[in-house]
N, C-alpha and C. Protein backbone atom coordinates (compact mmCIF):
# COMPACT_ATOMS: atom_id res chain seq x y z
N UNK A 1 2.40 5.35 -51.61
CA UNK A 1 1.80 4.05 -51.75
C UNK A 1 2.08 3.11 -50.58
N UNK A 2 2.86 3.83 -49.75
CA UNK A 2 2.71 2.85 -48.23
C UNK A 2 1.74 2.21 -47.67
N UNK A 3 0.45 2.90 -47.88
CA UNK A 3 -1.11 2.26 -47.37
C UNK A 3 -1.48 1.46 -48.03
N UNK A 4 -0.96 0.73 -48.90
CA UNK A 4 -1.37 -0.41 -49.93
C UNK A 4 -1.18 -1.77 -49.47
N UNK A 5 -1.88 -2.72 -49.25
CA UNK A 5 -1.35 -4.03 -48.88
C UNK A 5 -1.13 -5.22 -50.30
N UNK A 6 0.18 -5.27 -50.17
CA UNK A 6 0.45 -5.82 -51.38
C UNK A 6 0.13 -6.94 -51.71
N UNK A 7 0.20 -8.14 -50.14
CA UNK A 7 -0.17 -9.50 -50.12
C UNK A 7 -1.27 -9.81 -50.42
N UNK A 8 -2.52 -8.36 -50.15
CA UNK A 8 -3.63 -8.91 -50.78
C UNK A 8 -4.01 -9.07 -52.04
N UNK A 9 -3.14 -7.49 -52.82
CA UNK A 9 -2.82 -7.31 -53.89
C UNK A 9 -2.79 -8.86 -54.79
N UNK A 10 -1.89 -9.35 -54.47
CA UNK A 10 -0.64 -10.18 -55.25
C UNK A 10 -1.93 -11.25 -55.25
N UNK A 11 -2.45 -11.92 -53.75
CA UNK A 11 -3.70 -12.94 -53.76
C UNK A 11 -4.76 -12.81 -54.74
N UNK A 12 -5.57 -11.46 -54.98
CA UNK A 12 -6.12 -11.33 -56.31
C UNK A 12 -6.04 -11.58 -57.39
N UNK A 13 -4.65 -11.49 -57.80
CA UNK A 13 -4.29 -11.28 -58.94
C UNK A 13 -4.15 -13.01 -58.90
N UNK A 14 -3.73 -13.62 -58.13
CA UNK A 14 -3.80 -14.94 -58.19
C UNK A 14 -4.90 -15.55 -58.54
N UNK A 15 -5.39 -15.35 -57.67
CA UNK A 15 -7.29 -15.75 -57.98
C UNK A 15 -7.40 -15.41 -59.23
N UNK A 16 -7.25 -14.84 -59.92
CA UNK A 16 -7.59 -14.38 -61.20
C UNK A 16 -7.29 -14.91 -62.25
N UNK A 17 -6.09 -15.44 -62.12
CA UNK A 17 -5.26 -16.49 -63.12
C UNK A 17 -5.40 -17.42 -62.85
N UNK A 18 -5.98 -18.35 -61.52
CA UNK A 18 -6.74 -19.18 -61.16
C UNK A 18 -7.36 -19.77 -62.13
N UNK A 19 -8.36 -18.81 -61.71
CA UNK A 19 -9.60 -18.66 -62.79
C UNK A 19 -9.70 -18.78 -64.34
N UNK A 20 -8.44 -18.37 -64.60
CA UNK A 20 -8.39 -18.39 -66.18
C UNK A 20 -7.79 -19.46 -66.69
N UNK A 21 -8.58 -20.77 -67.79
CA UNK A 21 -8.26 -21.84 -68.65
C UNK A 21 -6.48 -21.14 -69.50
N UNK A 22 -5.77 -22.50 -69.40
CA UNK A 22 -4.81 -22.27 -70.32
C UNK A 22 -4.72 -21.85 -71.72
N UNK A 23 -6.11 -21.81 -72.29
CA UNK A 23 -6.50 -21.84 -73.81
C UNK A 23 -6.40 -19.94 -73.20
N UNK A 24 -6.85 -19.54 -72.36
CA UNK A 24 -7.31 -17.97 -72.68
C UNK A 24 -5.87 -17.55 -72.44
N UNK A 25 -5.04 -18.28 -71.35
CA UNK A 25 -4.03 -17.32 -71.20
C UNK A 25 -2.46 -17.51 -71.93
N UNK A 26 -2.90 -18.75 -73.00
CA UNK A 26 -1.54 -19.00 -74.10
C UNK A 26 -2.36 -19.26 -75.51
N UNK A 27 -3.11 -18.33 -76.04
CA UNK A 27 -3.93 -18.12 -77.14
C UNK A 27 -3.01 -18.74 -78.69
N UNK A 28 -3.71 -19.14 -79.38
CA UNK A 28 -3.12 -19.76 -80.34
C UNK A 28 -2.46 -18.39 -81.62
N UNK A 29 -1.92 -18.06 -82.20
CA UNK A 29 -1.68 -17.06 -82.74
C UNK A 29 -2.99 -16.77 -83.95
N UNK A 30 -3.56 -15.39 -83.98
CA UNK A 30 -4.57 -15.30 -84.76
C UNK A 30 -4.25 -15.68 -86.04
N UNK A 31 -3.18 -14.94 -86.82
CA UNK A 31 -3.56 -15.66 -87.95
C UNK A 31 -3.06 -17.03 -88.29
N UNK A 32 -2.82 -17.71 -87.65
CA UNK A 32 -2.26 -19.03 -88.00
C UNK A 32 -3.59 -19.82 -88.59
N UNK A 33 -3.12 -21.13 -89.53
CA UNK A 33 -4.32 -21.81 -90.19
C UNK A 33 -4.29 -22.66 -88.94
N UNK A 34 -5.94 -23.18 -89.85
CA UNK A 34 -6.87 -23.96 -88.45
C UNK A 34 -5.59 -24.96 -88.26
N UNK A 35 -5.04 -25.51 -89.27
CA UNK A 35 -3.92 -26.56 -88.95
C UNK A 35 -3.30 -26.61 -88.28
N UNK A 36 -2.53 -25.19 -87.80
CA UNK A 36 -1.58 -24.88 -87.03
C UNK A 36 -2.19 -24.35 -85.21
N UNK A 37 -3.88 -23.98 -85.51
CA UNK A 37 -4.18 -23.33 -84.39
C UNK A 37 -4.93 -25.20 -83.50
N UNK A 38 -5.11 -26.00 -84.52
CA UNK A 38 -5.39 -27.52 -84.30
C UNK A 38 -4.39 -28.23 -82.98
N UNK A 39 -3.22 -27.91 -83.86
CA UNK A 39 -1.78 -28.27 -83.43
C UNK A 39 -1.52 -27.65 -81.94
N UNK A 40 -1.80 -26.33 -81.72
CA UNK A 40 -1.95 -25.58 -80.50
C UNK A 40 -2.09 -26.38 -79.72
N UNK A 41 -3.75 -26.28 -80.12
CA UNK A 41 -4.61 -26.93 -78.89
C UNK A 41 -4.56 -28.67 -78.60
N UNK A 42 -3.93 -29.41 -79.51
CA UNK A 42 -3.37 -30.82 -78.90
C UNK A 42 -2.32 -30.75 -78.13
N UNK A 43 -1.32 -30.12 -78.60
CA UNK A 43 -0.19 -29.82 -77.83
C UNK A 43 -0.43 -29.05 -76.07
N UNK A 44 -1.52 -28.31 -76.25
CA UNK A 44 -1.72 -27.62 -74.93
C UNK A 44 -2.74 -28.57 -74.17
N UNK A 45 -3.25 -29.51 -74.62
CA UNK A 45 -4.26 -30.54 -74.59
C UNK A 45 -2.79 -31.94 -73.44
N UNK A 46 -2.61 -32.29 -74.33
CA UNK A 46 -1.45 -32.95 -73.97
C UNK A 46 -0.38 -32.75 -73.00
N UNK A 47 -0.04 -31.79 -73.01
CA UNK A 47 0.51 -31.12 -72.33
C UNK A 47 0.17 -31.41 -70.48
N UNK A 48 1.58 -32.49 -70.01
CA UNK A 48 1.07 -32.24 -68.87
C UNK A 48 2.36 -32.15 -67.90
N UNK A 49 2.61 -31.98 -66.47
CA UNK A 49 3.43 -32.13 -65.56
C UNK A 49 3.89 -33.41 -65.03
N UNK A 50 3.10 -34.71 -65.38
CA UNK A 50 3.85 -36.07 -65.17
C UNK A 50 5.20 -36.07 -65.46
N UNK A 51 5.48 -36.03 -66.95
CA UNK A 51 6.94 -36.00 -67.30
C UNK A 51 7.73 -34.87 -66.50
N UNK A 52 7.75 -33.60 -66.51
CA UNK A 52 8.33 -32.50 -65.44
C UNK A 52 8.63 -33.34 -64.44
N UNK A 53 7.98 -33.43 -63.94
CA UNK A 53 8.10 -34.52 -62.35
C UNK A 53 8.77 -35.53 -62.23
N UNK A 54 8.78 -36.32 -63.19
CA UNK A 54 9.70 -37.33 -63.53
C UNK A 54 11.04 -36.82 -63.96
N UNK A 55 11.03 -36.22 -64.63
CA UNK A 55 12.37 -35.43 -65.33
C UNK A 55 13.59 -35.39 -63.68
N UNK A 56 12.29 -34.55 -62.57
CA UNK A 56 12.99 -34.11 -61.65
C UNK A 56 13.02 -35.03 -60.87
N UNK A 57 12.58 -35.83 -60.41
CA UNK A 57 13.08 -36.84 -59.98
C UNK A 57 13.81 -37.62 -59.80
N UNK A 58 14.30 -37.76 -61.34
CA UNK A 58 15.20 -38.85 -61.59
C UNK A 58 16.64 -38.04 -61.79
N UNK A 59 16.67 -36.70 -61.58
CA UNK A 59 17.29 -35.95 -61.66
C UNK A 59 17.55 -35.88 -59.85
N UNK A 60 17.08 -35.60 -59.08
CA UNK A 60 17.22 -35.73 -57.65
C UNK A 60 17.46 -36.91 -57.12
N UNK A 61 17.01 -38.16 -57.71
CA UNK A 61 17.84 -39.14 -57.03
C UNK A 61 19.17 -39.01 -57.30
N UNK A 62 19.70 -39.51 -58.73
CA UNK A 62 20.90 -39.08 -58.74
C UNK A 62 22.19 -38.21 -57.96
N UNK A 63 21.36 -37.04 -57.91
CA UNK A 63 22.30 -36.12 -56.95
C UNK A 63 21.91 -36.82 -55.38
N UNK A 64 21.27 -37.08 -55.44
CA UNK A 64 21.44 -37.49 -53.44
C UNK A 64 22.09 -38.95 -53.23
N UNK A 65 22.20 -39.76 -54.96
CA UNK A 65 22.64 -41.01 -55.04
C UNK A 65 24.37 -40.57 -54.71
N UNK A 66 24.55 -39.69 -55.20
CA UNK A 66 26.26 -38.74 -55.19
C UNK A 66 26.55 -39.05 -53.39
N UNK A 67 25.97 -38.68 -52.72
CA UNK A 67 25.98 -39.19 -51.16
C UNK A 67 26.60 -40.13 -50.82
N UNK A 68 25.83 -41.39 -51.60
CA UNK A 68 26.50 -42.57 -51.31
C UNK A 68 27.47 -43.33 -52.69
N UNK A 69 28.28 -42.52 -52.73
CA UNK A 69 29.59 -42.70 -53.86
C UNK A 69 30.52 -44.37 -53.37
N UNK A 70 30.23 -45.58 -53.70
CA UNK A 70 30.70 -46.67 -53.03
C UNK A 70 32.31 -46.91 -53.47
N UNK A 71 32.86 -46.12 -53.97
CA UNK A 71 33.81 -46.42 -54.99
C UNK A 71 35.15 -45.44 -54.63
N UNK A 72 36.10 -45.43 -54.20
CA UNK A 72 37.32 -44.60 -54.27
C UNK A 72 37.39 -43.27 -55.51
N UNK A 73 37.86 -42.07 -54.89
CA UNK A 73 37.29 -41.00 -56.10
C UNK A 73 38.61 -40.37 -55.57
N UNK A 74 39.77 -40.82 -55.48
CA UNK A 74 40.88 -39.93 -54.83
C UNK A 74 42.08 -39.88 -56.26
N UNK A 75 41.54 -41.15 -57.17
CA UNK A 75 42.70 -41.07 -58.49
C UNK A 75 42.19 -41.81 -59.65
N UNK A 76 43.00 -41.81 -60.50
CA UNK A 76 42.76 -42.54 -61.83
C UNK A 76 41.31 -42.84 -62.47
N UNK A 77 41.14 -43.99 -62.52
CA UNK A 77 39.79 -44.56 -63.03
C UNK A 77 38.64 -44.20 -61.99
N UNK A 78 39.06 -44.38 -60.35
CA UNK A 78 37.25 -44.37 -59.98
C UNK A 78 37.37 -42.47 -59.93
N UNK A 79 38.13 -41.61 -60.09
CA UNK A 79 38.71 -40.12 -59.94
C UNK A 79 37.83 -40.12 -61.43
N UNK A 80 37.76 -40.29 -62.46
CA UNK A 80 37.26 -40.26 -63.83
C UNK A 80 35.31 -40.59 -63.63
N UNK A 81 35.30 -42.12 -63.16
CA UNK A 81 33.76 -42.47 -63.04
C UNK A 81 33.39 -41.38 -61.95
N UNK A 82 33.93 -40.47 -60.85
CA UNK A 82 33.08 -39.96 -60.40
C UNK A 82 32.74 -38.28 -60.42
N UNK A 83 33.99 -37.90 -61.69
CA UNK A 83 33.63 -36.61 -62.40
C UNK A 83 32.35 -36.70 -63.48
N UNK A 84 32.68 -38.09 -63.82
CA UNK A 84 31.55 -38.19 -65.18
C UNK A 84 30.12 -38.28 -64.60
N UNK A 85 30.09 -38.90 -63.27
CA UNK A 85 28.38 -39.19 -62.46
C UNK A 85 28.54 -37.54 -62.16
N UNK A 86 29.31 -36.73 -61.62
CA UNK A 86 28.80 -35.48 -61.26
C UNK A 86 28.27 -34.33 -62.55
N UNK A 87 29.09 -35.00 -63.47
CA UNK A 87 28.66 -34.45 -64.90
C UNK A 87 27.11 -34.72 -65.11
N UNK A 88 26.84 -35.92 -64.81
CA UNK A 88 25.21 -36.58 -65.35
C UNK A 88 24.56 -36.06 -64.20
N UNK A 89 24.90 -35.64 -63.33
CA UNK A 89 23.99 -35.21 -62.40
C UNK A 89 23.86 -33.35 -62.31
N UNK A 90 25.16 -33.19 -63.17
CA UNK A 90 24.61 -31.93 -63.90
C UNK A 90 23.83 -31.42 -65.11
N UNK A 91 24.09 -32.40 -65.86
CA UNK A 91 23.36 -32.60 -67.15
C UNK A 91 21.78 -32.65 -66.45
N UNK A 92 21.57 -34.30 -65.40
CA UNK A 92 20.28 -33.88 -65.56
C UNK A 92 19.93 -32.55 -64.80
N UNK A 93 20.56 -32.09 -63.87
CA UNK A 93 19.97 -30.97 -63.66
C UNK A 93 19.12 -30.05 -64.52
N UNK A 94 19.79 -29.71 -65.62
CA UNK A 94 20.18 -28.99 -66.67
C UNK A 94 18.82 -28.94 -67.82
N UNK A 95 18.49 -30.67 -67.46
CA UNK A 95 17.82 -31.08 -68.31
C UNK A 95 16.32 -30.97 -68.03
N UNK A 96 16.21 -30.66 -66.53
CA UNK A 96 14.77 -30.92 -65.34
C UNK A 96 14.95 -29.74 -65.77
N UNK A 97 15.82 -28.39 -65.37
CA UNK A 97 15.36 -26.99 -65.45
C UNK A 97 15.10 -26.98 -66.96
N UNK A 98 15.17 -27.05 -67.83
CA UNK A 98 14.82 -26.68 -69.18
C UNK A 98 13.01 -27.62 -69.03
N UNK A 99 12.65 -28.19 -68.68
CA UNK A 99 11.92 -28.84 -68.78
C UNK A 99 10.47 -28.05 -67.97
N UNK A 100 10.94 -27.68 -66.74
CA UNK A 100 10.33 -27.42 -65.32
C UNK A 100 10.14 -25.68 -65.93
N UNK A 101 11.30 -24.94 -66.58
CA UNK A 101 11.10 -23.51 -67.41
C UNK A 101 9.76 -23.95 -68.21
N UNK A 102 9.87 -24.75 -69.43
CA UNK A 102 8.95 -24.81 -70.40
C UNK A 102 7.42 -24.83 -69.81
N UNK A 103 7.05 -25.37 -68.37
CA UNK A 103 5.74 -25.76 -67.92
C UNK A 103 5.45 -24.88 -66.91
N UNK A 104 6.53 -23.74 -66.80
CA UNK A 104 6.54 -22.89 -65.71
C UNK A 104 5.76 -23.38 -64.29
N UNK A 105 6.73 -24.32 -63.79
CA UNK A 105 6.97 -24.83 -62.25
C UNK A 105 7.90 -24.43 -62.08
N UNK A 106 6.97 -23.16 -60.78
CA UNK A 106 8.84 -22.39 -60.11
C UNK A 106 9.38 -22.89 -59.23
N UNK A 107 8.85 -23.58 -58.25
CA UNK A 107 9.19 -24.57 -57.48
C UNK A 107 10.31 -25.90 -57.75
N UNK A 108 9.50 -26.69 -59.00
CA UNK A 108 10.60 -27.43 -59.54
C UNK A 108 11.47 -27.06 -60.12
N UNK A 109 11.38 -25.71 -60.95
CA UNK A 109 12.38 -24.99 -61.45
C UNK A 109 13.50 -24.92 -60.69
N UNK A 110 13.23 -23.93 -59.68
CA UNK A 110 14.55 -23.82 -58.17
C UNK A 110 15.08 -24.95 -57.89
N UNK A 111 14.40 -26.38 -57.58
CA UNK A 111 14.91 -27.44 -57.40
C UNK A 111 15.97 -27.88 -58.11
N UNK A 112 15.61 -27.71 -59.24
CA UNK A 112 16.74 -28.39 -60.56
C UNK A 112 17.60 -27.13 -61.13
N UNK A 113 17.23 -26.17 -60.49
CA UNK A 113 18.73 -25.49 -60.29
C UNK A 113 19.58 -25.91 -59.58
N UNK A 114 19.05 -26.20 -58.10
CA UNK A 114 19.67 -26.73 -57.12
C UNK A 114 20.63 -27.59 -57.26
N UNK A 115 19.87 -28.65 -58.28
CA UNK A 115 20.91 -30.05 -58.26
C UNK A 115 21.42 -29.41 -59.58
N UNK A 116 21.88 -28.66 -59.93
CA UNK A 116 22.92 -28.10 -61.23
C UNK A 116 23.89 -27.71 -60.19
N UNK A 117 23.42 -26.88 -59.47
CA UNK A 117 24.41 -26.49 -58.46
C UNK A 117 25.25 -27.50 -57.67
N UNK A 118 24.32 -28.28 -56.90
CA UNK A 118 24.86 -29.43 -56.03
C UNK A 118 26.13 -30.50 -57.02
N UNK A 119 25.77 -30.48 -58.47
CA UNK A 119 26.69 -31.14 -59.63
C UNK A 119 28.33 -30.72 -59.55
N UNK A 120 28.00 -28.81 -59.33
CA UNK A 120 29.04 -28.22 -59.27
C UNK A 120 29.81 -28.10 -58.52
N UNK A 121 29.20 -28.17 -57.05
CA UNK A 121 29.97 -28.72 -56.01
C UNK A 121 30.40 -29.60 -55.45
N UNK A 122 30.26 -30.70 -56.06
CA UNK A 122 30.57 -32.38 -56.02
C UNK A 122 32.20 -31.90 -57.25
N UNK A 123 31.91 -31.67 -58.07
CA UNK A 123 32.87 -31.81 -59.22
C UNK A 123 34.55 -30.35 -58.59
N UNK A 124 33.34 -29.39 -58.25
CA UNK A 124 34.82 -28.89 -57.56
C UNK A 124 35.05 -28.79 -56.46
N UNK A 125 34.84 -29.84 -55.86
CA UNK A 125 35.76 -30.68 -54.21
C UNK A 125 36.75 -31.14 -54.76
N UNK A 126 36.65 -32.30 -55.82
CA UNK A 126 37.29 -33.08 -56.48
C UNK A 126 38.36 -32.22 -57.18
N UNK A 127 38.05 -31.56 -58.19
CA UNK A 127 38.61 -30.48 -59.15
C UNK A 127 39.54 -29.89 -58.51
N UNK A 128 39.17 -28.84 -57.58
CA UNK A 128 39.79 -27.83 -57.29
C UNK A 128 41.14 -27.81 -56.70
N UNK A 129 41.35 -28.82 -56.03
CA UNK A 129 42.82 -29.08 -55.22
C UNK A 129 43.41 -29.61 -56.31
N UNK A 130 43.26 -29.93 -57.60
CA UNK A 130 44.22 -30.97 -58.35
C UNK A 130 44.58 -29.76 -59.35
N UNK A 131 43.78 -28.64 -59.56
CA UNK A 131 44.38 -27.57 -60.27
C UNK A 131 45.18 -26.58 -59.32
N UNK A 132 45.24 -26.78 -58.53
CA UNK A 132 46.19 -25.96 -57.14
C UNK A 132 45.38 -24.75 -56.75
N UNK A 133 43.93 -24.74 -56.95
CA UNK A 133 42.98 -23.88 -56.50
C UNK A 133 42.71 -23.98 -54.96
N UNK A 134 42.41 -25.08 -54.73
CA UNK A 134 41.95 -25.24 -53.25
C UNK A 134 43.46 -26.41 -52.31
N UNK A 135 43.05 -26.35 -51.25
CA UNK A 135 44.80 -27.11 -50.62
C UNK A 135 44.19 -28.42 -50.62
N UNK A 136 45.25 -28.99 -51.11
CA UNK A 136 44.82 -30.52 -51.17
C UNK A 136 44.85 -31.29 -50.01
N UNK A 137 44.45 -32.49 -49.47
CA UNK A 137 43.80 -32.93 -48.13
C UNK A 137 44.13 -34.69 -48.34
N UNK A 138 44.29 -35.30 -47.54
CA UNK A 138 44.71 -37.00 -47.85
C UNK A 138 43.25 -37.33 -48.86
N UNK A 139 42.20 -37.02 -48.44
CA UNK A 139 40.84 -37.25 -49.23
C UNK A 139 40.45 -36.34 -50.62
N UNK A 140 41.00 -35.48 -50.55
CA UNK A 140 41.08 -35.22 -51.92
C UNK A 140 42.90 -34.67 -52.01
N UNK A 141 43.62 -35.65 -52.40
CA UNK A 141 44.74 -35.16 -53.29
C UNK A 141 45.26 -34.27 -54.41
N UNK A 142 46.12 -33.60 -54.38
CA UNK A 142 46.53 -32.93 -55.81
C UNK A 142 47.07 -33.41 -56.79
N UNK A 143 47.08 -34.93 -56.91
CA UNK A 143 47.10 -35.66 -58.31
C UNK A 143 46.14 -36.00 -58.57
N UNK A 144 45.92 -36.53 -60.28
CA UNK A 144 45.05 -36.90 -61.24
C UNK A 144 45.27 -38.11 -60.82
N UNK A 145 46.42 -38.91 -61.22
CA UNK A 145 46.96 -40.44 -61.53
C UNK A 145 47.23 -41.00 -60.14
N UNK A 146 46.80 -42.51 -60.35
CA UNK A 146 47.56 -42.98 -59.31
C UNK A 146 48.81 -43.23 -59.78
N UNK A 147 49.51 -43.51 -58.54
CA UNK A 147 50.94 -44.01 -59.37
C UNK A 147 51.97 -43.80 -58.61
């Protein structure tokens, strides 16, 4: 099957699903009542990518808001507010990919993996030297507390 060109392959098959309405290619279940096959088609009706987009958005500012952290993150209280923003900026990650899965955007999908990821690496810069994982540094210390 070496003589096969796959890219054209793959372009067809695109075109093809192109082509095909969401009603043909997420069919309502046959026997369901009209009630339920009603319900389908508002829901698939309704159904749009504004919110996705927004989801991720507001999910990507956040993480690039992490950039500009105005606040001391070396102990105590601002060491607490800026595990909990890396938390919410994992959450929304978390929250865009569940969202961006459901509408199958692979694009935004990857994205809001990304900032799940980027959450995780904000939280163990911080983290990691204070559990004696990574060597601690004047900017990130191996205490919790000030004091």
């Amino acid at each position: 099957m070496p003589d096969r060109d796959w890219d054209s392959e793959l372009k067809k098959i695109d075109r093809r699903l192109e082509s095909v309405s969401d009603d043909a290619l997420l069919p309502a279940p046959r026997d369901a009542s009209p009630e339920l096959q009603a319900r389908f088609a508002e829901e698939r009706r309704t159904t749009n990518t504004f919110g996705v987009f927004a989801r991720l958005s507001l999910s990507v500012l956040l993480g690039v808001g992490m950039l500009f952290w105005p606040y001391s993150a070396r102990c105590g209280v601002g060491l607490a507010a800026y595990l909990g923003a890396t938390g919410a900026v994992i959450a929304g990650g978390i929250w865009s990919s569940v969202w961006t899965f459901r509408h199958r955007a692979g694009r935004a999908h990857t994205l809001a993996l990304l900032i799940v990821v980027w959450g995780l690496v904000l939280a163990a810069i911080e983290v990691l030297p204070r559990v004696g994982y990574a060597t601690p540094t004047p900017d990130h210390p191996a205490i919790w507390s000030c004091g």
